[in-house]
N, C-alpha and C. Protein backbone atom coordinates (compact mmCIF):
# COMPACT_ATOMS: atom_id res chain seq x y z
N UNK A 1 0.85 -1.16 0.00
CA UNK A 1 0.00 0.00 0.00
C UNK A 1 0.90 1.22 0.00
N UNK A 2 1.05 2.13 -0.68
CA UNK A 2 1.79 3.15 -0.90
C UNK A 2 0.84 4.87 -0.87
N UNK A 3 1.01 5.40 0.00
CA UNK A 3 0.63 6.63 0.48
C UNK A 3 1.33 7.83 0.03
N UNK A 4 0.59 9.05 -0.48
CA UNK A 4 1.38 10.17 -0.45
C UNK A 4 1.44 10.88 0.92
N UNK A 5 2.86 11.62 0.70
CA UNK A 5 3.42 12.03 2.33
C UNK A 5 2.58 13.03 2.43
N UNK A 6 1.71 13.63 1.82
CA UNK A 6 0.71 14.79 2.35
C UNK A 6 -0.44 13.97 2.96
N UNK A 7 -0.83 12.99 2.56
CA UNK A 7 -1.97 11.91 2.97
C UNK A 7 -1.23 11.70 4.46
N UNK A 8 -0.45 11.10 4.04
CA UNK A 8 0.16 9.90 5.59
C UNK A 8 0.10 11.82 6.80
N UNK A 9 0.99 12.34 6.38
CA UNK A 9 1.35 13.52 7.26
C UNK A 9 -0.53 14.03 7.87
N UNK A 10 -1.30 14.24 6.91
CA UNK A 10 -2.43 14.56 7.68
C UNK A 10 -2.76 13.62 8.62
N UNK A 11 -3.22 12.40 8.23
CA UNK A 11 -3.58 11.75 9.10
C UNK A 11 -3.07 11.22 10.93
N UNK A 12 -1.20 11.48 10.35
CA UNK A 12 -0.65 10.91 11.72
C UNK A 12 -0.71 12.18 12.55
N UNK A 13 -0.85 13.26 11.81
CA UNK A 13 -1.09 15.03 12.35
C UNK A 13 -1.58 14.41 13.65
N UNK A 14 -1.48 15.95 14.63
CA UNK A 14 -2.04 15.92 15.82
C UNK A 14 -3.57 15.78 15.92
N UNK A 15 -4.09 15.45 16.94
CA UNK A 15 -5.34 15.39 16.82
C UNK A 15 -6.48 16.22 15.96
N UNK A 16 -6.23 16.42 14.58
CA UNK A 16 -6.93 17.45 13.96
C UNK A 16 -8.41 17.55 13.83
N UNK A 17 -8.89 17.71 14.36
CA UNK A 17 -10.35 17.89 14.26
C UNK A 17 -11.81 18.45 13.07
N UNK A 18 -9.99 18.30 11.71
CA UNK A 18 -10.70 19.19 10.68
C UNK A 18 -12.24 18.03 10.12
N UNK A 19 -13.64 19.13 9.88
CA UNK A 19 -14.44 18.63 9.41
C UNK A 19 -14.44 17.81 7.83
N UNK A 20 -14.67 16.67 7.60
CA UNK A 20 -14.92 16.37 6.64
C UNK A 20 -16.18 16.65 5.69
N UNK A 21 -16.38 16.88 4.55
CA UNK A 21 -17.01 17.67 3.58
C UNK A 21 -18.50 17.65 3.62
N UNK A 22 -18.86 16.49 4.05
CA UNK A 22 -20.26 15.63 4.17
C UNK A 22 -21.22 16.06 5.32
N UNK A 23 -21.83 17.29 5.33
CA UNK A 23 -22.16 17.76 6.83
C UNK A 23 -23.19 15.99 7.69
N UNK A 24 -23.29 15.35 6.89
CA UNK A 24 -24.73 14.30 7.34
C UNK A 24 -23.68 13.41 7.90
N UNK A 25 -22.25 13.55 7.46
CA UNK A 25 -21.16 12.46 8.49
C UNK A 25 -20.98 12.70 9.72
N UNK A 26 -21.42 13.98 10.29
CA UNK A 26 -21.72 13.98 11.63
C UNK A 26 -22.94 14.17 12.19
N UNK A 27 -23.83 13.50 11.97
CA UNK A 27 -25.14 13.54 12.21
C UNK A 27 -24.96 12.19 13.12
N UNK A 28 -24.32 11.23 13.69
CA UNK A 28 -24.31 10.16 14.57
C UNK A 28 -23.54 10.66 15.59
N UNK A 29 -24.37 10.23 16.50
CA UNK A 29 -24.46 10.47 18.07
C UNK A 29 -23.70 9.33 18.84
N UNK A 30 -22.74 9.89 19.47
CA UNK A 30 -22.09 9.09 20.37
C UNK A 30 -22.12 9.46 21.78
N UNK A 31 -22.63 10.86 21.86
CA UNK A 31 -22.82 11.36 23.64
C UNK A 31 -23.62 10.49 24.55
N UNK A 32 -23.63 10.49 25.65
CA UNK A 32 -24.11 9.06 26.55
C UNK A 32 -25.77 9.37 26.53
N UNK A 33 -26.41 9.04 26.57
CA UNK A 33 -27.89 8.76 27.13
C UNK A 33 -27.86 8.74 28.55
N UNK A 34 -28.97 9.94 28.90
CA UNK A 34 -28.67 9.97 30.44
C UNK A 34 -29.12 8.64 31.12
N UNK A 35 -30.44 7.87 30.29
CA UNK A 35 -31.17 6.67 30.91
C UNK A 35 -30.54 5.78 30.91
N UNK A 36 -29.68 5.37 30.28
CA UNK A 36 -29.01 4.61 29.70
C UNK A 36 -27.64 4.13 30.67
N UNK A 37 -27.10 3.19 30.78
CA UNK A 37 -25.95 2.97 31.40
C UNK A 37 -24.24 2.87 31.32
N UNK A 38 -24.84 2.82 29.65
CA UNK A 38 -23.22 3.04 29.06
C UNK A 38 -23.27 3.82 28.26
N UNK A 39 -21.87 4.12 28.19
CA UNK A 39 -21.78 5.50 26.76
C UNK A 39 -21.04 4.41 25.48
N UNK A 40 -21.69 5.30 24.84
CA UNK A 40 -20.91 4.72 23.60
C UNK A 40 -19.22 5.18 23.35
N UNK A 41 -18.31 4.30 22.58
CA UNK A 41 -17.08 4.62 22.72
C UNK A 41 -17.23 5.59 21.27
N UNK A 42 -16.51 6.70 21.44
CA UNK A 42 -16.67 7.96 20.63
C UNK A 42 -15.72 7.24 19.53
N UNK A 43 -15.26 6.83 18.25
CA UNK A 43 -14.27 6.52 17.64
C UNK A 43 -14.00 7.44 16.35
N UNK A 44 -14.66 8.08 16.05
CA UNK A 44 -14.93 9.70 15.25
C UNK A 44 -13.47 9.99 14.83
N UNK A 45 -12.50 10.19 15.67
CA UNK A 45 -11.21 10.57 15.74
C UNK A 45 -10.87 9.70 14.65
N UNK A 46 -10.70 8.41 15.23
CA UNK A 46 -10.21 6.85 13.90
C UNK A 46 -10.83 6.97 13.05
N UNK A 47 -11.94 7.33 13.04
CA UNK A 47 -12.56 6.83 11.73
C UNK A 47 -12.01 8.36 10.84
N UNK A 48 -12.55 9.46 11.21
CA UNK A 48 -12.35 10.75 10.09
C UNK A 48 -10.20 10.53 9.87
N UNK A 49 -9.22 10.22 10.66
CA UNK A 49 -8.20 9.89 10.15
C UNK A 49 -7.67 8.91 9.35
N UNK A 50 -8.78 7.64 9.34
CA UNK A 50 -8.44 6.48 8.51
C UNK A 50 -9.27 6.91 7.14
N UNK A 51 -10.48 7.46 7.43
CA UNK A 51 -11.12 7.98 5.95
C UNK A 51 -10.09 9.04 4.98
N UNK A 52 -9.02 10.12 6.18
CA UNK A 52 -8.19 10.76 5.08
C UNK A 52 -7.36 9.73 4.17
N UNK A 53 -6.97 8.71 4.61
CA UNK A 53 -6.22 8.08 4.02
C UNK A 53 -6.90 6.67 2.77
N UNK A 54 -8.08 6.97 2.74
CA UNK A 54 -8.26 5.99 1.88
C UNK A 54 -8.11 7.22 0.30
N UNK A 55 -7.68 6.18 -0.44
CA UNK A 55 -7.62 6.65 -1.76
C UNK A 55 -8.62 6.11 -3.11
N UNK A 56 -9.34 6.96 -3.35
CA UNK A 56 -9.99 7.16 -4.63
C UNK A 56 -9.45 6.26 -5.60
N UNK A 57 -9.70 4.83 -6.20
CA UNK A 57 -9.50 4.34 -7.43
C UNK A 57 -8.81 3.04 -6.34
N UNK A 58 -8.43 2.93 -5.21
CA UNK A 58 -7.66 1.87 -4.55
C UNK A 58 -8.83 0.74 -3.78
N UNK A 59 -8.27 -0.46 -3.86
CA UNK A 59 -9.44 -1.13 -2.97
C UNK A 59 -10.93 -1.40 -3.60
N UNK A 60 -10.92 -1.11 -4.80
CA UNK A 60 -12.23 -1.00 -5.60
C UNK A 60 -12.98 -2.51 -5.51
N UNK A 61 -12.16 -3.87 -5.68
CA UNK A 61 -12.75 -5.07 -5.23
C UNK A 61 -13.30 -5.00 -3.56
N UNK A 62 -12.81 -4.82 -2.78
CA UNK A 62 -13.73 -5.19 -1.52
C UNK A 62 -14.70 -4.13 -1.24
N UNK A 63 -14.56 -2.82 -1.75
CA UNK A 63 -15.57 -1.45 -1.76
C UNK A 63 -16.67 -2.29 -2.32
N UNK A 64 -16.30 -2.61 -3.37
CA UNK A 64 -17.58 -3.70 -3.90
C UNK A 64 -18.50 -4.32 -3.31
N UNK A 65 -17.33 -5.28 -2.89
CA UNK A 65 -17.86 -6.43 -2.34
C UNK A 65 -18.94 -5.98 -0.74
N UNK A 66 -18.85 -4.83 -0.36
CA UNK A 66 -19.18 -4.42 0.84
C UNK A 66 -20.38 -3.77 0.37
N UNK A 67 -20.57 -2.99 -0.76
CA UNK A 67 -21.74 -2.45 -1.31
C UNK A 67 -22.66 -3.97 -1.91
N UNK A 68 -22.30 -4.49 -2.62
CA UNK A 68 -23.10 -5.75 -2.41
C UNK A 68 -23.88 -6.03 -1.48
N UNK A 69 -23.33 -6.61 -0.51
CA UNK A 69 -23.26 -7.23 0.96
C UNK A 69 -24.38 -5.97 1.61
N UNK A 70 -24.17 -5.10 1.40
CA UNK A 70 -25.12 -4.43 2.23
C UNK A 70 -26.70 -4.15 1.26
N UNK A 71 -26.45 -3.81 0.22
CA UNK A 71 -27.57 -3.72 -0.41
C UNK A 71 -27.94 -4.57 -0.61
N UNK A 72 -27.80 -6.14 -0.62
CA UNK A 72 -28.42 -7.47 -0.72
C UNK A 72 -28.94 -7.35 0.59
N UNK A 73 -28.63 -7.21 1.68
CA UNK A 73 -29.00 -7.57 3.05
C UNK A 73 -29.10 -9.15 3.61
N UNK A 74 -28.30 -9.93 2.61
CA UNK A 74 -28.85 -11.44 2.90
C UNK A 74 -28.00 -12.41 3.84
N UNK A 75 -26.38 -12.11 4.14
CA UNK A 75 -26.13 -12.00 5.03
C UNK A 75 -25.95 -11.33 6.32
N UNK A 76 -26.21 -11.26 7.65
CA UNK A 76 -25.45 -11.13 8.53
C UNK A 76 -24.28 -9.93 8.84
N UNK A 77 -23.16 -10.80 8.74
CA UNK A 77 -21.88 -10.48 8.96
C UNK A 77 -20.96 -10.27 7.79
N UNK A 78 -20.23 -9.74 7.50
CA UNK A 78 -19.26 -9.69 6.54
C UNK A 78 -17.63 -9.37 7.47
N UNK A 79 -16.52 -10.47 7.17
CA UNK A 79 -15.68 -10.66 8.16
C UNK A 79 -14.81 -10.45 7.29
N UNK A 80 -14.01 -9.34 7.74
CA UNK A 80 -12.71 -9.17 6.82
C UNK A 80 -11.77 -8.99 7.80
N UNK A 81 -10.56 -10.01 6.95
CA UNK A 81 -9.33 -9.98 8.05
C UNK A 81 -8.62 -9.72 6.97
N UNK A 82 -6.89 -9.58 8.13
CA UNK A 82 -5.63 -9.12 7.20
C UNK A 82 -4.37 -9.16 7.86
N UNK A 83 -3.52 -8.73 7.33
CA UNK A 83 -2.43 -9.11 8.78
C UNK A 83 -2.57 -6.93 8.89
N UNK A 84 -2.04 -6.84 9.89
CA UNK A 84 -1.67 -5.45 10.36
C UNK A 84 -0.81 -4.57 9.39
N UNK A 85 -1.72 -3.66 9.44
CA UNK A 85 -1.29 -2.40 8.11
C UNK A 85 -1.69 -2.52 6.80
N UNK A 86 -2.73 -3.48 6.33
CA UNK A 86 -2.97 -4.26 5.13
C UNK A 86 -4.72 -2.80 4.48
N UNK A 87 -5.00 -2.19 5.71
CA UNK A 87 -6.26 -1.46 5.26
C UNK A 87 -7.42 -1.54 5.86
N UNK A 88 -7.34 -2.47 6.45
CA UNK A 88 -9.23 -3.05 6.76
C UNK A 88 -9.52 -1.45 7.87
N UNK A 89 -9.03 -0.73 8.48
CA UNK A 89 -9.59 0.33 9.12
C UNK A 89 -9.68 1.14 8.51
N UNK A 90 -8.86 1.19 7.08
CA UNK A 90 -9.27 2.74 6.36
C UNK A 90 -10.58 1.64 5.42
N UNK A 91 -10.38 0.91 4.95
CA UNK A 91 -11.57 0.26 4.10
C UNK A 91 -12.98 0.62 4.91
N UNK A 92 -12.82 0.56 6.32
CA UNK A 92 -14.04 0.27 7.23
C UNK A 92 -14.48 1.28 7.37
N UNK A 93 -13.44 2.75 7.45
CA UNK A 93 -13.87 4.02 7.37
C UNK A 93 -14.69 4.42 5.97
N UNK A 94 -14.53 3.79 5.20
CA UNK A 94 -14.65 4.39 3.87
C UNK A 94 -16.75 3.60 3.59
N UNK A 95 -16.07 2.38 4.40
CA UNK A 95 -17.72 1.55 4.36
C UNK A 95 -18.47 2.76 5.33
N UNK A 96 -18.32 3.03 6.56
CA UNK A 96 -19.20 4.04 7.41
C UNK A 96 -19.65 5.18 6.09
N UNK A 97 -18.20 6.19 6.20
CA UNK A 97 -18.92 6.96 5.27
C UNK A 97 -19.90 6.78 4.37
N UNK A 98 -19.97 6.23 3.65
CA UNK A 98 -20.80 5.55 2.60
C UNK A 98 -22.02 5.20 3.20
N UNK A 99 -21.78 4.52 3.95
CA UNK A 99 -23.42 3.94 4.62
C UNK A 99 -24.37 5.43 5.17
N UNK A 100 -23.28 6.34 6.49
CA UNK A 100 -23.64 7.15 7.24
C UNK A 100 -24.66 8.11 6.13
N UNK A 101 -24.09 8.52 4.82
CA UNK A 101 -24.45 9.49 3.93
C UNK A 101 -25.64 8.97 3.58
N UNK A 102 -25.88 7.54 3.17
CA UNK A 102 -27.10 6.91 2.70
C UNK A 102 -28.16 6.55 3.85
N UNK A 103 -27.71 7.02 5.42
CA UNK A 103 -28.17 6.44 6.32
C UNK A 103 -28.65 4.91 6.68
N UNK A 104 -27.72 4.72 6.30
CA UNK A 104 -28.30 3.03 6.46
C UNK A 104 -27.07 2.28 7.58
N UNK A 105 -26.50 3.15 8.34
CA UNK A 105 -25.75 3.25 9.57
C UNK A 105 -26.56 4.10 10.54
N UNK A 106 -26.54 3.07 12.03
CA UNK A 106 -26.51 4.06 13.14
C UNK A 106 -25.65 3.14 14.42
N UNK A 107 -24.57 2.38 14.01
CA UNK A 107 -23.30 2.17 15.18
C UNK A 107 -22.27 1.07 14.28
N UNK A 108 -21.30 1.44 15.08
CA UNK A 108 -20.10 0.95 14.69
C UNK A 108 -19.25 0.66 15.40
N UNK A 109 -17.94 0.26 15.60
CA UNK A 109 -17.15 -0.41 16.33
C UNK A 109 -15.75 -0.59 16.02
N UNK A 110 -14.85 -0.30 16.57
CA UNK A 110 -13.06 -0.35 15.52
C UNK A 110 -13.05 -1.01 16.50
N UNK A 111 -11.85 -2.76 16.39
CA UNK A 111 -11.26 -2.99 17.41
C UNK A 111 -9.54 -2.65 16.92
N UNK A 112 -8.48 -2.62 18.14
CA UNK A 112 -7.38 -2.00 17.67
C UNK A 112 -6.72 -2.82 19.10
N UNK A 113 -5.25 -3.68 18.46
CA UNK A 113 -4.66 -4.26 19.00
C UNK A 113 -4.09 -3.16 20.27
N UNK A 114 -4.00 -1.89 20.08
CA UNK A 114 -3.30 -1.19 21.25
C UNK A 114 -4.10 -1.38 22.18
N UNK A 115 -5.24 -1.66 22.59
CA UNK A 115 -6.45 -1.35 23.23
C UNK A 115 -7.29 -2.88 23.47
N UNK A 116 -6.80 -3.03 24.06
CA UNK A 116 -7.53 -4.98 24.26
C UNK A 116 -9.18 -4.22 25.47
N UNK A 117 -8.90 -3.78 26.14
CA UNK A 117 -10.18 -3.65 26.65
C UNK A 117 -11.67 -3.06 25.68
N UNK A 118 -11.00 -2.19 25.05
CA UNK A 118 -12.27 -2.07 23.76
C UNK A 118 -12.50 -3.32 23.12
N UNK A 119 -11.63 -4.69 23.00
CA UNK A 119 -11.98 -5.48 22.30
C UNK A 119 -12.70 -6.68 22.61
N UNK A 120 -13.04 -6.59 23.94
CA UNK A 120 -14.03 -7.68 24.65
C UNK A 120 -15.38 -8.01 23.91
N UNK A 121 -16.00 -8.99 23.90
CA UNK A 121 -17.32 -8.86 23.21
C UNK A 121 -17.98 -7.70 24.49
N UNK A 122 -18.28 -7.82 25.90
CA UNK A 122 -18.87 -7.49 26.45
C UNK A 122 -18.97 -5.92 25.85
N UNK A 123 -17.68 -5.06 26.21
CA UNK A 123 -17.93 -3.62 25.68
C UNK A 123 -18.20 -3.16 23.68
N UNK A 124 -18.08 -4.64 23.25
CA UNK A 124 -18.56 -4.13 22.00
C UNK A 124 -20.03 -3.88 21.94
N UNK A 125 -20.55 -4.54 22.69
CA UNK A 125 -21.98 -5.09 22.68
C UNK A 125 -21.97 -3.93 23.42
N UNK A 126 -22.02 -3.37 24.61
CA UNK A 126 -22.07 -1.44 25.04
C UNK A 126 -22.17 -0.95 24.34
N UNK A 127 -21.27 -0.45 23.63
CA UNK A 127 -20.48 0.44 23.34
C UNK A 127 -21.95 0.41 22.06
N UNK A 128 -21.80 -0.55 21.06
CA UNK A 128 -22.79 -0.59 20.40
C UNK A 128 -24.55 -0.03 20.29
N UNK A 129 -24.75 -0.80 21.78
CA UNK A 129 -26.13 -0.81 22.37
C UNK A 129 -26.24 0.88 22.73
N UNK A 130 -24.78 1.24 23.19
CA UNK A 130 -25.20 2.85 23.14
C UNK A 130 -25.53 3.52 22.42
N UNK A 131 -24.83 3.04 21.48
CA UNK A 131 -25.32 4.08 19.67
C UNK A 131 -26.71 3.83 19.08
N UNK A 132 -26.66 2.50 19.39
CA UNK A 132 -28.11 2.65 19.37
C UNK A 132 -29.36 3.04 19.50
N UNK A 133 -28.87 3.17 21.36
CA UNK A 133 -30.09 4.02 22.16
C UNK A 133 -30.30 5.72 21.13
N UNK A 134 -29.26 6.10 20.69
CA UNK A 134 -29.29 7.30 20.73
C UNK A 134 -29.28 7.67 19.16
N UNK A 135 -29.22 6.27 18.31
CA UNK A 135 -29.29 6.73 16.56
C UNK A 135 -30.17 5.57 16.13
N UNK A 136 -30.99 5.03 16.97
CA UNK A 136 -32.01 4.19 16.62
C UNK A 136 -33.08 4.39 16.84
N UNK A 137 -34.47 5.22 16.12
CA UNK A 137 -35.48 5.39 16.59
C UNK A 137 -36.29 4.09 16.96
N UNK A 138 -37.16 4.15 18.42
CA UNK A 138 -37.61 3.42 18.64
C UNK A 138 -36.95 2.13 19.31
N UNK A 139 -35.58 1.93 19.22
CA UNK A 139 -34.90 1.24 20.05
C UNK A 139 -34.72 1.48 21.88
N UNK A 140 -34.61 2.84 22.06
CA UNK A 140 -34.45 2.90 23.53
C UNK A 140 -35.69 2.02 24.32
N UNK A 141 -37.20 2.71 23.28
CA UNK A 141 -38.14 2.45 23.78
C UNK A 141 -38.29 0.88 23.38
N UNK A 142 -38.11 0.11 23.31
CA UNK A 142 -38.32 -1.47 22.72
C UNK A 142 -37.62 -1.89 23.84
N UNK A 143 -36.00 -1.41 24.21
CA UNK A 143 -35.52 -2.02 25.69
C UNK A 143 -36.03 -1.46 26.76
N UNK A 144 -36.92 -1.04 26.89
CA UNK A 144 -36.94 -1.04 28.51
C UNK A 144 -38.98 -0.85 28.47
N UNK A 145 -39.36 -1.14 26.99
CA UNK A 145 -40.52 -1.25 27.22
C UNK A 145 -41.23 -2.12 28.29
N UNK A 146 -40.70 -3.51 28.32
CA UNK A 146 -41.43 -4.24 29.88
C UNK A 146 -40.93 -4.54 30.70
N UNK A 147 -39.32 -3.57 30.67
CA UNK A 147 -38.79 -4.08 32.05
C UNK A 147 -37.76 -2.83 32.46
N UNK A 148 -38.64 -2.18 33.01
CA UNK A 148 -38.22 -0.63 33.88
C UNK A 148 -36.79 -1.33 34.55
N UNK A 149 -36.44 -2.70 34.95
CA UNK A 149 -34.83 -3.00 35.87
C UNK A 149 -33.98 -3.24 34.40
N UNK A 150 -34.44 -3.00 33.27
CA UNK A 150 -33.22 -3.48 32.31
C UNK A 150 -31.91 -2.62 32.93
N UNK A 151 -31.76 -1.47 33.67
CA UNK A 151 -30.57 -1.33 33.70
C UNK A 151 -29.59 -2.51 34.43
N UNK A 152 -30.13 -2.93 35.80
CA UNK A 152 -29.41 -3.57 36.69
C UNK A 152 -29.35 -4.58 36.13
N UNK A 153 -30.40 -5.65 35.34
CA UNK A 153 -29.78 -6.67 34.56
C UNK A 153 -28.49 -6.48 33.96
N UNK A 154 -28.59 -5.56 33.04
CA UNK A 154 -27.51 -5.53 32.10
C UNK A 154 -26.32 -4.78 32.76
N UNK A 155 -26.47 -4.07 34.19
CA UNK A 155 -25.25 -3.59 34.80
C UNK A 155 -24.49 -5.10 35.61
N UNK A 156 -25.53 -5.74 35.97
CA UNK A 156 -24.72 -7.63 36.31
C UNK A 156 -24.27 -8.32 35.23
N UNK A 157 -24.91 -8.38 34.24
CA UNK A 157 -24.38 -9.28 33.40
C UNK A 157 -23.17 -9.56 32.96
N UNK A 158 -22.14 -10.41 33.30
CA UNK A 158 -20.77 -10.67 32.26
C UNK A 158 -21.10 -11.45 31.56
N UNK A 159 -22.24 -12.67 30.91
CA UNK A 159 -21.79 -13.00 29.90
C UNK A 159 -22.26 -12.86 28.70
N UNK A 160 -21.65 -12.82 27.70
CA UNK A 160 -21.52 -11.81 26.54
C UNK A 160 -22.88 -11.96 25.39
N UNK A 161 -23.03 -13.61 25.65
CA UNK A 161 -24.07 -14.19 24.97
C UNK A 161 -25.14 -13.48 25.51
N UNK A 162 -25.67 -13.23 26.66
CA UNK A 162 -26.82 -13.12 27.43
C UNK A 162 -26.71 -11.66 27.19
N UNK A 163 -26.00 -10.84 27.55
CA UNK A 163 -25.42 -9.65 27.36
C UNK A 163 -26.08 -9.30 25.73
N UNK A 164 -25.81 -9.66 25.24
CA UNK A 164 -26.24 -9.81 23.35
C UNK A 164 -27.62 -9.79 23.08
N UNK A 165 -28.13 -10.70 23.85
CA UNK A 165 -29.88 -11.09 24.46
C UNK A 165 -30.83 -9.86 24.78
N UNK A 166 -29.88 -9.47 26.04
CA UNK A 166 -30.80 -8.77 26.87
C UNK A 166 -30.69 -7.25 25.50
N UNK A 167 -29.13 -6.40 25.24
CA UNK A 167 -29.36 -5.54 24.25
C UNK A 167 -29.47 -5.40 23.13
N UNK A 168 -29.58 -6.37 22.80
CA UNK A 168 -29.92 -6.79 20.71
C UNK A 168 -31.23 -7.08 20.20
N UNK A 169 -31.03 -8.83 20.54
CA UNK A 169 -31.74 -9.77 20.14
C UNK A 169 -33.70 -9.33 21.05
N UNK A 170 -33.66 -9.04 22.07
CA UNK A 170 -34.90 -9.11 23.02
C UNK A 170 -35.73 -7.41 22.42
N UNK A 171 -35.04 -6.54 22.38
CA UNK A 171 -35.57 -4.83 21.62
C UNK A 171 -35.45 -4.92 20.15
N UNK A 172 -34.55 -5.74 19.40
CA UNK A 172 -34.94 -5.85 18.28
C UNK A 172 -35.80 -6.66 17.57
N UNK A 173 -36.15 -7.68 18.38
CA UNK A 173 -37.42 -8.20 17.77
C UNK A 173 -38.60 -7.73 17.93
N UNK A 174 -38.93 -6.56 18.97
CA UNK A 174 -39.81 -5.45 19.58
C UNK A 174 -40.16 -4.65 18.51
N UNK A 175 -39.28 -4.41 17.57
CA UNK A 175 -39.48 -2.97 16.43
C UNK A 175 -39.71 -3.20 14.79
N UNK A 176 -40.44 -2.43 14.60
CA UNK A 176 -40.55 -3.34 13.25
C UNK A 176 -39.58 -3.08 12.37
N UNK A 177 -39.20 -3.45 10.98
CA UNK A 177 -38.25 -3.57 10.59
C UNK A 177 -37.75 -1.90 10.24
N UNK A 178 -36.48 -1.50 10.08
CA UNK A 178 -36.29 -0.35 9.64
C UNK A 178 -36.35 -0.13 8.26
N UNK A 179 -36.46 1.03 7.89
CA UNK A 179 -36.78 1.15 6.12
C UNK A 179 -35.33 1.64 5.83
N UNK A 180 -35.28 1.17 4.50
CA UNK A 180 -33.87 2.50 4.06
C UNK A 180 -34.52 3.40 2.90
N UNK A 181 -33.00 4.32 2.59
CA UNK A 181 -33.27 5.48 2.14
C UNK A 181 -34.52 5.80 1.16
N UNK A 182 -35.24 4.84 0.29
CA UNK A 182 -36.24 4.96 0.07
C UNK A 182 -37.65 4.11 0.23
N UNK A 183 -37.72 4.22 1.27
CA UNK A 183 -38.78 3.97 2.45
C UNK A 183 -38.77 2.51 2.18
N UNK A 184 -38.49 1.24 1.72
CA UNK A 184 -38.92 -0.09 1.38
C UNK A 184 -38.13 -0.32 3.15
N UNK A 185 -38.95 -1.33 3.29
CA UNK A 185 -38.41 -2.58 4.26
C UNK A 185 -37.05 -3.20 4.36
N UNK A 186 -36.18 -3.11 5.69
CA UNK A 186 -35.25 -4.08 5.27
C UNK A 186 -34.93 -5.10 6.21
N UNK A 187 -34.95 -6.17 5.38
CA UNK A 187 -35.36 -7.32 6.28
C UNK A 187 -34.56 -7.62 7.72
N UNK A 188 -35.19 -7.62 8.56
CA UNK A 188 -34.45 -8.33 10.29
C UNK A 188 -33.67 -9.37 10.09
């Protein structure tokens, strides 16, 4: 992968806070929910520095393959690995953008070998469930529609499966499906 030194130099820059062009790329909410018990992990920083660095015309097979994958909706998961320094965080930045603009994003997640505690399932599943509360209409209200103690459940819980249960699987089968950008259904 080969970078120009004005690319690489912005990005490793000090914490720059410059806005990117797309005012609707900051339209997702990461500030905590007061009801709520966790905050979401802010990753804004990674992502707008890994998006300077993706390049226009590079990576065009898995850009693909990710626009596929999402506009089919027929899997799940899409799992991309690599060894370290290979792209997958600027690729992943470049998938947000893309989605965020079309709105068909409201949470996300970087894991990053410096940082093993962000990489637990438990705080992905937080960290997640936060963005949710707060860029998912109708989600806050689906968790705690019949059970006013969802906090203290989910403030006991360590395990990750159940954890997954109580903030995913149990409020998302509560809501009906979300639409995308032009109003059709997309399937649960």
């Amino acid at each position: 992968m080969k970078f120009t030194d004005a690319s690489l130099q912005r990005a490793l820059s000090s914490d720059d806070d410059s806005e990117v062009n797309n005012p609707k790329l900051h339209s997702l909410k990461v500030e905590k929910d007061r009801d709520f018990p966790f905050a979401a992990i802010d990753f804004t920083p990674i992502w707008k520095k890994n998006l300077d660095l993706f390049m226009d015309g590079t990576r065009e097979n898995i850009m693909s393959d990710t626009t596929a994958w999402i506009q089919k909706g027929k899997d799940q998961n899409f799992w991309m690995t690599g060894d370290a320094g290979t792209g997958k965080t600027v690729i992943a930045a470049k998938v947000i953008e893309q989605n965020l603009t079309d709105n068909n994003l409201v949470a996300w997640h970087f894991c990053s070998h410096n940082n093993p505690t962000q990489n637990t399932a438990n705080e992905i599943i937080k960290s997640t469930s936060a963005m949710l509360v707060s860029n998912l209409p109708g989600y806050k209200e689906a968790l705690y529609e019949e059970d006013a103690a969802i906090n203290d459940k989910i403030m006991r819980e360590k395990d990750a499966t159940k954890l997954f249960d109580l903030l995913f699987q149990q409020p998302l089968k509560k809501m009906d499906a979300p639409k995308d950008k032009t109003g059709s259904f997309v399937r649960k």
